[in-house]
Protein backbone atom coordinates (compact mmCIF):
# COMPACT_ATOMS: atom_id res chain seq x y z
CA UNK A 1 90.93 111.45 59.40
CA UNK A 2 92.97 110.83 55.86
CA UNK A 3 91.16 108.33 53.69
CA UNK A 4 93.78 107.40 51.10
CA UNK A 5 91.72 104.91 48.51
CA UNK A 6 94.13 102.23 50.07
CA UNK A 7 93.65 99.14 48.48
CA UNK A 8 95.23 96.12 50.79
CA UNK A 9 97.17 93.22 49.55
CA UNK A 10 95.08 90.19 47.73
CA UNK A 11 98.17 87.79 49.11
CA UNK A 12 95.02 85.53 50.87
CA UNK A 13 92.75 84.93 48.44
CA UNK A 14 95.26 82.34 46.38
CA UNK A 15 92.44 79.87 47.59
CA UNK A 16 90.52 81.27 44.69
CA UNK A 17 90.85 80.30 41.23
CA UNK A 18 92.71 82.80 38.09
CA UNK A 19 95.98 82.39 40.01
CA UNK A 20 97.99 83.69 37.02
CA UNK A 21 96.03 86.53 36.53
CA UNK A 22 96.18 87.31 40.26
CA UNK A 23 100.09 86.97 39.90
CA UNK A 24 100.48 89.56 37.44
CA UNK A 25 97.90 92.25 39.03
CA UNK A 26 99.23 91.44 42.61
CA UNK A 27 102.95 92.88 41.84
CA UNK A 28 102.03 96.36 43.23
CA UNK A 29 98.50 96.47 44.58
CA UNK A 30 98.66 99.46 46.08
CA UNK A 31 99.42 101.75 43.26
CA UNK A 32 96.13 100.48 40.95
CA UNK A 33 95.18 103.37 38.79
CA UNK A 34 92.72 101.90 36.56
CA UNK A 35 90.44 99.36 37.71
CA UNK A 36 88.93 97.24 35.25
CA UNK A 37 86.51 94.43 35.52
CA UNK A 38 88.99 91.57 36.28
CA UNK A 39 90.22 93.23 39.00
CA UNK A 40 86.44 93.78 41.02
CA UNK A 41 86.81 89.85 41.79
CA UNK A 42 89.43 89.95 43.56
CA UNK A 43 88.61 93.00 45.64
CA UNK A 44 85.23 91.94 46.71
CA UNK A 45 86.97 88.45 48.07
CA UNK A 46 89.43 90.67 49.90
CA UNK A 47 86.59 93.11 51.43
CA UNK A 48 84.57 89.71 52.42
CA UNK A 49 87.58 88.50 53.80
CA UNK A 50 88.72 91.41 55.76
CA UNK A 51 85.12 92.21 57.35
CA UNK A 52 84.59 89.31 58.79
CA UNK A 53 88.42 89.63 60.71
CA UNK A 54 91.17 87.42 59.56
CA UNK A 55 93.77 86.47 62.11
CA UNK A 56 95.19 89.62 61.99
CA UNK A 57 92.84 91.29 63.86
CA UNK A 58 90.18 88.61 65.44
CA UNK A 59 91.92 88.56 68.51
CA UNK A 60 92.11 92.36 69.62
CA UNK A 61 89.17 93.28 67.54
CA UNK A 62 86.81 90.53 68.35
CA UNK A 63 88.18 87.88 70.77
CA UNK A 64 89.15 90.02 73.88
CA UNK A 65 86.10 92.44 73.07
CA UNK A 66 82.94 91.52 71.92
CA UNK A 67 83.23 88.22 72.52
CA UNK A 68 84.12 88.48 76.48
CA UNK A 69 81.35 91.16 76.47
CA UNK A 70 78.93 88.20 75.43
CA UNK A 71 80.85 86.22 77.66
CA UNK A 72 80.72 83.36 76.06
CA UNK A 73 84.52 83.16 77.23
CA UNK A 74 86.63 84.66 79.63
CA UNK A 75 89.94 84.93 80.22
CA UNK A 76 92.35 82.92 81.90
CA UNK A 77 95.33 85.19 81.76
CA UNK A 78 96.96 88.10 83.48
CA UNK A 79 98.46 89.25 80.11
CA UNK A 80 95.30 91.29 78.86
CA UNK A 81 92.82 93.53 80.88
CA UNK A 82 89.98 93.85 78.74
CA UNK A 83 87.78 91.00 80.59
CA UNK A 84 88.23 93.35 83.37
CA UNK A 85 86.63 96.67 81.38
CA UNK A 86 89.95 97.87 81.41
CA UNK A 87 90.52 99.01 77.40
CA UNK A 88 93.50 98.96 75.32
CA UNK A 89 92.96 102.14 72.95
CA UNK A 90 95.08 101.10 70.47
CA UNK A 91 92.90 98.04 69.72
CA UNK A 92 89.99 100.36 68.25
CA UNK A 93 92.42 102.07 65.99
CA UNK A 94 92.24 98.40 64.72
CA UNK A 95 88.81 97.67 63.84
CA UNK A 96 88.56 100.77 61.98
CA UNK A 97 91.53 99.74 59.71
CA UNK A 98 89.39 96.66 59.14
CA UNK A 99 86.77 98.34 58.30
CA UNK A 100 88.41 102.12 56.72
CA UNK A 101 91.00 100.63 54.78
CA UNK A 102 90.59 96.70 54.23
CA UNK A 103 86.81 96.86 53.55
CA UNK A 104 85.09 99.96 52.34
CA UNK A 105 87.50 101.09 49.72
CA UNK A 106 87.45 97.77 47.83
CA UNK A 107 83.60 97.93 48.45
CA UNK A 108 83.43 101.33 46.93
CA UNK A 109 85.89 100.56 43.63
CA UNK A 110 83.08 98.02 43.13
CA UNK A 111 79.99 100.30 43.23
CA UNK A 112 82.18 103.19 40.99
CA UNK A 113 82.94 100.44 38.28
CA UNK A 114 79.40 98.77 37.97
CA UNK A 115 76.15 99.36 36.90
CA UNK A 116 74.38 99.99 39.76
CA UNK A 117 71.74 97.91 38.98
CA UNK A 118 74.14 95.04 38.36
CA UNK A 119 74.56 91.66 40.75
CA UNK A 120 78.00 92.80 41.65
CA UNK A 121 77.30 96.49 42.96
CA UNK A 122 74.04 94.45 45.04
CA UNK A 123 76.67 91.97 46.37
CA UNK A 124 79.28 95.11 47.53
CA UNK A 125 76.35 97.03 49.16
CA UNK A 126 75.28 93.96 51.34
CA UNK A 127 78.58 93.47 52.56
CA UNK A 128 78.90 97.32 53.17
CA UNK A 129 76.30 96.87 55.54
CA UNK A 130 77.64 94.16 57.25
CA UNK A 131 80.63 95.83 57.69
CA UNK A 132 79.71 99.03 58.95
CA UNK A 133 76.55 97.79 61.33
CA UNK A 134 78.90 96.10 63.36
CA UNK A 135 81.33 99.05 63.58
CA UNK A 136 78.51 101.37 64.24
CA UNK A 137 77.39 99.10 66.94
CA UNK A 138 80.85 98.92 68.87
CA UNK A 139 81.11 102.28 68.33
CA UNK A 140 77.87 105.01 68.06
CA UNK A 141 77.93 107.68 65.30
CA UNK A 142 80.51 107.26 62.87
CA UNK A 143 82.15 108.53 59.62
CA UNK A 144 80.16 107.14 57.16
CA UNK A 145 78.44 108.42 54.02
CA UNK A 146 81.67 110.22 52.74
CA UNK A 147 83.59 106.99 54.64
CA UNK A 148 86.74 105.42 51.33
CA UNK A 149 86.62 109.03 49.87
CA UNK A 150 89.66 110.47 49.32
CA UNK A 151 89.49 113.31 51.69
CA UNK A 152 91.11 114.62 54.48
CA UNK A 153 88.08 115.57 56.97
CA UNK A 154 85.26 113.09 57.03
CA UNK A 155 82.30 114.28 58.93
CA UNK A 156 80.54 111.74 61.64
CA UNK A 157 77.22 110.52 60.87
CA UNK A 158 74.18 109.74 63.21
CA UNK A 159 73.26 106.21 63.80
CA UNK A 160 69.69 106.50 62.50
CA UNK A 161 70.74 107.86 59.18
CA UNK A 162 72.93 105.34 58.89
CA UNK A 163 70.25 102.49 59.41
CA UNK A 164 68.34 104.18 56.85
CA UNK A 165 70.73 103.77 54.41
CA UNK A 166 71.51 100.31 55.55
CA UNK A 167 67.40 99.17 54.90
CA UNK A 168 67.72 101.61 51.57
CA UNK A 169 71.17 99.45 50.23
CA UNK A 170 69.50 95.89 51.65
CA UNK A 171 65.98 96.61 50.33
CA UNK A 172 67.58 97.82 46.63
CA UNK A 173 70.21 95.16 46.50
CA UNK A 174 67.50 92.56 47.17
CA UNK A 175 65.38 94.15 44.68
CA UNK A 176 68.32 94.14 41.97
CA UNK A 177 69.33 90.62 42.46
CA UNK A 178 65.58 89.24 42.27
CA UNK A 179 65.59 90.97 38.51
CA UNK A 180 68.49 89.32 37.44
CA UNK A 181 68.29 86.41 35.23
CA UNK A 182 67.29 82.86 37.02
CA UNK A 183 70.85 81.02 37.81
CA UNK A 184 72.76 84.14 37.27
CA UNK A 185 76.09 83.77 39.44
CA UNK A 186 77.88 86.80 41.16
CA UNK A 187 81.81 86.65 41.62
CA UNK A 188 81.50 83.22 40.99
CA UNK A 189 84.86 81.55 41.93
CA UNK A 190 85.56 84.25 44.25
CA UNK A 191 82.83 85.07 46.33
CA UNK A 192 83.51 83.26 49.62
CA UNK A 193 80.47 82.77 51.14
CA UNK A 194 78.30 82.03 48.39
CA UNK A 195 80.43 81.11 45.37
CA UNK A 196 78.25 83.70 43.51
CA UNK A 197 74.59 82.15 44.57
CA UNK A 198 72.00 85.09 44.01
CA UNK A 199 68.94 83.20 45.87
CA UNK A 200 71.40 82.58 48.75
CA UNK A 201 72.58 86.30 48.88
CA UNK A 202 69.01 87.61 49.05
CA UNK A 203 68.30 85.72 51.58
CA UNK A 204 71.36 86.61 53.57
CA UNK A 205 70.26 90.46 52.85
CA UNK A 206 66.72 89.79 53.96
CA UNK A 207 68.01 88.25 57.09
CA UNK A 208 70.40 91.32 57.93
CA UNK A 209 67.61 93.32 57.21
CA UNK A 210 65.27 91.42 60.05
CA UNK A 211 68.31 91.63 62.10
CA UNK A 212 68.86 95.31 61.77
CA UNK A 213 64.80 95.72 62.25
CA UNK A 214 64.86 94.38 65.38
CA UNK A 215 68.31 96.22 66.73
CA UNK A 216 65.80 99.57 66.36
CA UNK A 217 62.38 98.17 67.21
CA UNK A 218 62.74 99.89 70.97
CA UNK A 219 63.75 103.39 69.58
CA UNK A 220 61.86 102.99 66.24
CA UNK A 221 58.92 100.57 66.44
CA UNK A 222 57.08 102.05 63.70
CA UNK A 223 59.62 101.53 61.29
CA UNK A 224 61.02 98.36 62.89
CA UNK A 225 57.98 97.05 62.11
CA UNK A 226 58.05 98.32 58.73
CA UNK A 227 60.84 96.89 57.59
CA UNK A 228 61.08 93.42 59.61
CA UNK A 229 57.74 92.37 58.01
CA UNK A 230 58.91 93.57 54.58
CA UNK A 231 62.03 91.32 55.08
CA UNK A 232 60.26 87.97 55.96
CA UNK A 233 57.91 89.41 53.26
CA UNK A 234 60.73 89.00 50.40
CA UNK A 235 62.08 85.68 52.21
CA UNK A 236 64.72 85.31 55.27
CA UNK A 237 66.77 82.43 55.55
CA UNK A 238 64.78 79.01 56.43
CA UNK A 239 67.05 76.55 56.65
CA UNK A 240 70.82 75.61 57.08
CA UNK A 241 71.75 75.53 53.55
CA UNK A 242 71.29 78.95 53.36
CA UNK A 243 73.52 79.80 56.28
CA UNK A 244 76.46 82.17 55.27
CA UNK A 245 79.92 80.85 56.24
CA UNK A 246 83.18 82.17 54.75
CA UNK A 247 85.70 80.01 53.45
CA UNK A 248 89.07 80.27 55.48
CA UNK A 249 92.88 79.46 54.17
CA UNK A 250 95.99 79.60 55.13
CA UNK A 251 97.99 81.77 52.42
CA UNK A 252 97.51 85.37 53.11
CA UNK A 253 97.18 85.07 56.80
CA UNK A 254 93.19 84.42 55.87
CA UNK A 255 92.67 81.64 58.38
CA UNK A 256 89.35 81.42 61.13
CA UNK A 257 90.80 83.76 64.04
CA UNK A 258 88.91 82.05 66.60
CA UNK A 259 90.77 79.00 65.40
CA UNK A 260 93.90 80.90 65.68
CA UNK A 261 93.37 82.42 68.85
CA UNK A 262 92.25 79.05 70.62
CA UNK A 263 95.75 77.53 70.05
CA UNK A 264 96.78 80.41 71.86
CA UNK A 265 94.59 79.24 75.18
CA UNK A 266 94.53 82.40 76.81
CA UNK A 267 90.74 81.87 77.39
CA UNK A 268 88.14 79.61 78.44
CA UNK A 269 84.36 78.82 78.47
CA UNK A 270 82.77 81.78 80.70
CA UNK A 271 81.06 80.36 83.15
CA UNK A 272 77.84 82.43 82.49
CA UNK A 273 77.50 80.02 78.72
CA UNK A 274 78.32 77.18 81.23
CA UNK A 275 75.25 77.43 83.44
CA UNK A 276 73.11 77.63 80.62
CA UNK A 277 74.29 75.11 78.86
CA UNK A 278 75.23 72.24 81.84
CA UNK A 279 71.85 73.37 83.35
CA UNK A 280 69.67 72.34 79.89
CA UNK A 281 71.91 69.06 79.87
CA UNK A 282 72.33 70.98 76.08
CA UNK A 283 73.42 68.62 73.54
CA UNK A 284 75.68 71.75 71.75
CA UNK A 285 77.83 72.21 75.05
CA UNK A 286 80.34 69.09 73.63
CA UNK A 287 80.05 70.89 70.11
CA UNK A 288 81.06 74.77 71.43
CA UNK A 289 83.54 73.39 74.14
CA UNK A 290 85.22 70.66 74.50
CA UNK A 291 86.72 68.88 78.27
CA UNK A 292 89.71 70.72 79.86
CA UNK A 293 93.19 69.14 79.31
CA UNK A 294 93.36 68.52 83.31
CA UNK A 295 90.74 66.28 84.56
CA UNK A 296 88.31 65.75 81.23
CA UNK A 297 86.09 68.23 82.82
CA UNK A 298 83.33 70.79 81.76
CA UNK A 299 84.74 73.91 83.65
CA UNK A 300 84.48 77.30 82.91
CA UNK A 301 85.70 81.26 84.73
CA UNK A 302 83.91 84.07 85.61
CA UNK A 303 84.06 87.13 83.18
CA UNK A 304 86.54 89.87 85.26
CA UNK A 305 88.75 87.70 87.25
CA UNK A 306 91.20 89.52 89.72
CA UNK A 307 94.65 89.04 88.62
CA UNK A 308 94.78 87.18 92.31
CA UNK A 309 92.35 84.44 91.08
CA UNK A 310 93.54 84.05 87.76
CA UNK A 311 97.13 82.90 89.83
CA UNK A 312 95.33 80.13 91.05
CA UNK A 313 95.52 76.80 88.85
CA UNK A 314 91.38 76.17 88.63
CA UNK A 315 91.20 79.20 86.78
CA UNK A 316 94.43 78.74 83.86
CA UNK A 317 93.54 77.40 80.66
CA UNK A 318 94.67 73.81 81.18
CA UNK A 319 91.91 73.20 84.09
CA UNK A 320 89.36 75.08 81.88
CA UNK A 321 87.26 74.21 78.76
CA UNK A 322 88.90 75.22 75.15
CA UNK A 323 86.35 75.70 72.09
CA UNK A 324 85.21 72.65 70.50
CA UNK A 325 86.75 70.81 68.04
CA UNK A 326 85.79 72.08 65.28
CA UNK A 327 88.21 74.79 65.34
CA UNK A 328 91.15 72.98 67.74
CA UNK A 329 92.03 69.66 68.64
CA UNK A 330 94.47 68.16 71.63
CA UNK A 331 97.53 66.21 70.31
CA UNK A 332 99.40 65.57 73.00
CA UNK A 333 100.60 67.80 74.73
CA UNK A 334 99.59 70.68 71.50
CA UNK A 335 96.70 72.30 70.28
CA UNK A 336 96.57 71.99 66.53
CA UNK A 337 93.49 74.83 65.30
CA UNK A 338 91.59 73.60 62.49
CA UNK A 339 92.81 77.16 60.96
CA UNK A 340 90.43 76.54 57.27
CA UNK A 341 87.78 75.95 59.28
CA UNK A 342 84.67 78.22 57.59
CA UNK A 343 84.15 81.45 59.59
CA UNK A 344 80.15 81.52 60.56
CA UNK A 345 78.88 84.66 59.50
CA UNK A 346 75.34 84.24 59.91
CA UNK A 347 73.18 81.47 60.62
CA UNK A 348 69.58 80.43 59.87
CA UNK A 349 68.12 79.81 63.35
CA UNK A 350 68.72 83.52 64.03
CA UNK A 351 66.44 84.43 61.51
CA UNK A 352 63.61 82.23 63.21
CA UNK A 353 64.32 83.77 66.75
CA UNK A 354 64.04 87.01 65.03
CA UNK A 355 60.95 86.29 63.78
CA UNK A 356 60.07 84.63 66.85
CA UNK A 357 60.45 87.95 68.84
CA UNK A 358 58.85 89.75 65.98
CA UNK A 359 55.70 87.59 66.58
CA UNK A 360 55.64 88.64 70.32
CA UNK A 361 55.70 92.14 68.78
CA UNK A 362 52.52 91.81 67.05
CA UNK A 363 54.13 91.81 63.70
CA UNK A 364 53.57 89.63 61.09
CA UNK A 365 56.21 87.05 60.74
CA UNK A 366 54.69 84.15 59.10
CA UNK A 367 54.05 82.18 61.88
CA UNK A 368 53.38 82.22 65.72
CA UNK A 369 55.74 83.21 68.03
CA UNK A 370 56.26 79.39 69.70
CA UNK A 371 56.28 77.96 66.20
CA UNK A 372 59.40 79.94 65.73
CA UNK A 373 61.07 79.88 68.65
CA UNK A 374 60.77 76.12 68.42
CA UNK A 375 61.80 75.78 64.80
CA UNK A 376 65.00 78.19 65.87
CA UNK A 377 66.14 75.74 68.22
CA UNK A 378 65.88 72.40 65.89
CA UNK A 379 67.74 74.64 63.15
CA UNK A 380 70.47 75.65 65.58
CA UNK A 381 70.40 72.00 66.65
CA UNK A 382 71.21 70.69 62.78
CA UNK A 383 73.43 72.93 62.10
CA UNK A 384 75.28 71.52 64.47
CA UNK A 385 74.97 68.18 64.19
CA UNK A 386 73.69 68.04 67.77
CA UNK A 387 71.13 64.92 68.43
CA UNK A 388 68.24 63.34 66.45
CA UNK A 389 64.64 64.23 66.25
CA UNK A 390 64.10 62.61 69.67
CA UNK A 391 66.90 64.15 71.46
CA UNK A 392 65.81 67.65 69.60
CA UNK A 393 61.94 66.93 70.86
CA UNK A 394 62.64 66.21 74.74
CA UNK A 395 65.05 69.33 74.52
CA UNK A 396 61.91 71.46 73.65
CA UNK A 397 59.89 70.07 76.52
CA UNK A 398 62.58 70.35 79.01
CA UNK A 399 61.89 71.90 82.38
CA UNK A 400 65.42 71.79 83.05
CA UNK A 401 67.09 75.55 84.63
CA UNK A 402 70.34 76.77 84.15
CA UNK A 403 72.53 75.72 87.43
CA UNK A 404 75.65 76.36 89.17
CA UNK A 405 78.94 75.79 86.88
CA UNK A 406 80.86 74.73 89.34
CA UNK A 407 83.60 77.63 88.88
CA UNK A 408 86.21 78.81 90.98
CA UNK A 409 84.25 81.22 92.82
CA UNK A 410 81.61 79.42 93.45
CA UNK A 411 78.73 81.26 91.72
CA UNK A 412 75.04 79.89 91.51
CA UNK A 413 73.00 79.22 88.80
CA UNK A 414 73.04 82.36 86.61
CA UNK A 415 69.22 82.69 85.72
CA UNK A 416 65.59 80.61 86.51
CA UNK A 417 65.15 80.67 82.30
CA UNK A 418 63.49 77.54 81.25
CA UNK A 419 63.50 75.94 78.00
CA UNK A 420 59.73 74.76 77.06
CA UNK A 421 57.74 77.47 75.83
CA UNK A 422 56.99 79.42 79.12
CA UNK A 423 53.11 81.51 79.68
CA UNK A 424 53.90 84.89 79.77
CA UNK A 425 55.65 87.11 77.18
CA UNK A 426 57.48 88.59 79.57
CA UNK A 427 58.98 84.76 80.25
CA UNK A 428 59.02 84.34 76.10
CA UNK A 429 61.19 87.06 75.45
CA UNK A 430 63.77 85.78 77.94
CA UNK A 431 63.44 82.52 76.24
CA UNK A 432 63.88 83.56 72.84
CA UNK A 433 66.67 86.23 73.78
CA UNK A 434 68.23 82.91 75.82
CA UNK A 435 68.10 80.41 72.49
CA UNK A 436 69.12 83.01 70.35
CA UNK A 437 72.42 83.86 72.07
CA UNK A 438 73.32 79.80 72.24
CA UNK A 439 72.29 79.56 68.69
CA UNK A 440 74.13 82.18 67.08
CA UNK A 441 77.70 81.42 69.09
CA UNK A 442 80.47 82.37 68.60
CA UNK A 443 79.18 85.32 67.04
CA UNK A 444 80.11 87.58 69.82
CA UNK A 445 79.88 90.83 68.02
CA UNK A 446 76.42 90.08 67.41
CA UNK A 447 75.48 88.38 71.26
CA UNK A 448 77.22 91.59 72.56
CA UNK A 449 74.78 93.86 70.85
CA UNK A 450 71.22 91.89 71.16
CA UNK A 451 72.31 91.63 74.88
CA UNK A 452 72.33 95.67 75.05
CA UNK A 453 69.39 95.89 73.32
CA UNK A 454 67.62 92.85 74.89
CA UNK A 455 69.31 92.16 78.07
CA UNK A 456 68.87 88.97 77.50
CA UNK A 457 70.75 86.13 78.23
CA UNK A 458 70.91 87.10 82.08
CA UNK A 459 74.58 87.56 82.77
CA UNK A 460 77.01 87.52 86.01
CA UNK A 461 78.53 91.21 86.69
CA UNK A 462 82.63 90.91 86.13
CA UNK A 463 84.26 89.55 89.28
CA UNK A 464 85.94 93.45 88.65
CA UNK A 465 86.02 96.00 86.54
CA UNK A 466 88.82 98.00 86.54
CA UNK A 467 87.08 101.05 84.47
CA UNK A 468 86.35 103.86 86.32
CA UNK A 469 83.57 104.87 83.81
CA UNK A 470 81.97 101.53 84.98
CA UNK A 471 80.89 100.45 88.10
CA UNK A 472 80.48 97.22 89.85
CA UNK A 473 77.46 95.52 88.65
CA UNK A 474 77.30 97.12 85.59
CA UNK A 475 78.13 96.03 81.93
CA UNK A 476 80.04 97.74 79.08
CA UNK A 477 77.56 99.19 76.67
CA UNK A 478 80.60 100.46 74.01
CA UNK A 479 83.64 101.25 72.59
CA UNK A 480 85.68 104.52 72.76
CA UNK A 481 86.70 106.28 69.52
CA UNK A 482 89.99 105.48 68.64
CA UNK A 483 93.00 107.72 69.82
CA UNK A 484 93.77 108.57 66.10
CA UNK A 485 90.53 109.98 65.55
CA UNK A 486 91.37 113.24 68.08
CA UNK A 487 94.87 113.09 66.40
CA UNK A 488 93.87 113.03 62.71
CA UNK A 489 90.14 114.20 62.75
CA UNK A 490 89.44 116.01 66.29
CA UNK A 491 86.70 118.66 64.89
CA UNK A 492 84.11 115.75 63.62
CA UNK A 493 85.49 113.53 66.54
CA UNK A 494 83.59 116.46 68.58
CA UNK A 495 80.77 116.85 66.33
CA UNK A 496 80.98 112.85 66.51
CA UNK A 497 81.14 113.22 70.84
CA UNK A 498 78.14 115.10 70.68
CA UNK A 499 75.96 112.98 68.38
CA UNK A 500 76.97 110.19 71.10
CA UNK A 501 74.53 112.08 73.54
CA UNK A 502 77.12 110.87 76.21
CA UNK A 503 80.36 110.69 77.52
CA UNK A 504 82.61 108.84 74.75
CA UNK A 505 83.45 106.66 77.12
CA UNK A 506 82.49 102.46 78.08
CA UNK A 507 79.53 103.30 79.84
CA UNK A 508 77.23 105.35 77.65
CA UNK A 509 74.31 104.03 75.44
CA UNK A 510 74.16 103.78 71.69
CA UNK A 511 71.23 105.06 69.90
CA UNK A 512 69.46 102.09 70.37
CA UNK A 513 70.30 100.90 73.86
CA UNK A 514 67.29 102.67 75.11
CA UNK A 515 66.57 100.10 78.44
């Protein structure tokens, strides 16, 4: 696998400020031989940028994967298979440019050029984790400690090493950027989620590092434990200022890729998100979706439609629900997508569920775990804008079930999950997985993994899946490596395969994916 210290285009970030400057260093980007401070800027805006998947790669890297997988949509076309299991190899190769070329290289320049003590090198080492725990988690073991070098072999790495060395970058960068000066900025004027807010980037880190505690707390309770409690310890996000969204523009092909991709309408509301949300009468199902073109209804389509049903008209996008509207409107007879719309990284309600489930776990999260779970939902509920204190309370004491979505196929109500604090734990971790997985939407990189791990929300099974690897009634637990990988790196692709513990194929289990 060649690793050329590729450095991609800055042509998207003329949102940012220092245009002239970015003028004259743009004219050949690719050929920088020096790098010198005023050029670290600009390359951690284009690493943030390219992690979180521009429009470039959101749909075949994130729309028609992960977020099917979580199905919180489904598609409503014939013209991709991957709703169906079937895989599209060439779309992996994809999300490890995003990550091998767009992100870690810039990411690296920064921690080679800085004091590693310094705000910047703190800021590049959270976002390397970012990065790479959500490759790791499509993927399994990875190339990753030797990962932007400029080498021509680059060995695969184990997935518990590298969530050492994610809690080892969080925990330091955390530490670094609570010694800096009070009201010390970072990348101010270029960082675009923060605009250079310390305070807000530690709690970001803290929250990954919750996040990340909880991913191994089936394989690794000991440590999950560990590190979840020294996370809330050194203080997770609490509230919705703190949430981390990433400013979105149009030069540079930079826009929100789910905004993108939902002027597209090749998919809809899956109807699995619909029974959840029609069934709890939930105030956010206006907010995520919004009423299909043809007949101003809530409808949705089951994940893994046969070609056959997607023919028929109930299931096309124009008798189906769209996202909301805050990333595409109707005009007529157009969809305009609100394409600078900011891109939700990370929110803080997920924190509280987090720390909700934590709480089950014994661990000590600062609170119980139905104080949390609670507090998640009227964060989630904010954020969004989604009812008053009233309408917030009597959603916290509702009784009401997830029921049929009236789909094509006719399905019933997808689970019995309530939403008042239920009396068992067994019944409390359904709840919180449910809440979480409506609260953090549209994050489906994110829903697809806690649903591995969790199994929580309950899902339909695909109408069909068209993998071999992966029979009927069961769910896709990961990606394949990319093709490229046996063309340009086969001997650690083996050593890789074997790391896996599995087939490399849909239907093995990551590290963590223990039940």
């Amino acid at each position: 696998m060649k690793r050329n210290m590729i450095y991609g285009t800055l042509l998207g970030l003329s949102l940012m400020s220092c245009t002239k400057d970015f003028e004259e260093i743009n004219k050949d980007p690719n050929n920088l031989t020096v790098i010198t401070p005023r050029e670290l800027p600009f390359m951690f805006a284009k690493a943030q940028s390219s992690s979180a998947m521009n429009r470039s790669f959101y749909q075949t890297v994130q729309n028609l994967g992960a977020d099917l997988y979580a199905q919180y949509f489904a598609l409503t076309t014939n013209s991709f298979t991957t709703d169906r299991y079937l895989l599209t190899p060439d779309w992996q190769r994809r999300f490890w440019t995003v990550v091998y070329v767009d992100t870690a290289p810039q990411l690296k320049s920064i921690l080679e050029n800085t004091e590693a003590n310094s705000g910047e090198a703190a800021l590049a080492n959270i976002m390397w984790v970012y990065a790479f725990h959500r490759l790791t988690d499509h993927f399994g073991p990875v190339p990753y400690f030797d990962a932007a070098e400029a080498k021509d072999v680059i060995a695969y790495d184990p997935m518990d090493k590298i969530y050492d060395d994610f809690f080892v970058r969080l925990t330091t960068a955390v530490e670094h950027l609570k010694a800096l000066p009070a009201g010390t900025a970072v990348f101010e004027g270029y960082d675009l989620v923060y605009d250079g807010n310390k305070d807000n980037w530690i709690k970001f880190a803290n929250a990954m590092r919750l996040r990340l505690a909880l991913r191994i707390s089936k394989i690794n309770p000991n440590k999950a434990k560990a590190e979840a409690e020294a996370a809330v310890a050194a203080g997770v996000m609490t509230n919705n200022i703190q949430n981390a969204s990433m400013l979105k523009a149009l030069p540079g092909n930079d826009t929100n890729g789910l905004s993108q991709v939902a002027v597209w309408n090749e998919f809809s509301m899956s109807s699995t998100i619909a029974s959840y949300l029609k069934g709890y009468e939930d105030p956010r199902l206006g907010i995520y979706f919004q009423p299909s073109k043809n007949g101003n209804q809530f409808n949705s389509v089951r994940n893994g439609s046969t070609s056959v049903d997607l023919g028929n008209v109930r299931n096309q996008s124009g008798s189906n629900s769209n996202v909301g509207t805050y990333w595409v409107r109707y005009s007529g007879g157009t969809i305009e997508g609100n394409l600078t719309a900011k891109f939700h990284v990370m929110c803080a309600a997920e924190s509280f569920f987090l720390r909700a489930e934590g709480a089950l776990n014994g661990w000590n999260m600062g609170g119980t775990a139905q104080e949390l779970y609670e507090q998640g939902i009227r964060t989630s509920m904010e954020q969004w804008g989604a009812g008053d204190a009233g309408t917030i309370s009597s959603y916290l004491s509702s009784t009401k079930l997830p029921m049929a979505p009236g789909d094509y196929h006719n399905s019933p109500a997808v689970a019995n999950t309530a939403i008042k604090w239920g009396g068992s734990v067994a019944e409390q971790r359904e709840q919180i997985g449910v809440q979480k997985w409506l609260a953090i939407f549209p994050n489906g990189m994110e829903a697809w993994a806690e649903y591995r791990r969790t199994g929580y929300p309950k899902m339909y099974t695909v109408i069909q899946s068209d993998n071999s690897d992966l029979q009927a009634g069961s769910f896709i637990n990961r990606l394949p490596y990319p093709l490229t990988e046996a063309t340009d790196n086969l001997a650690e692709l083996n050593k890789g395969r074997a790391l896996l513990g599995g087939a490399d194929n849909a239907a093995t289990r990551l590290w963590w994916d223990v039940d």
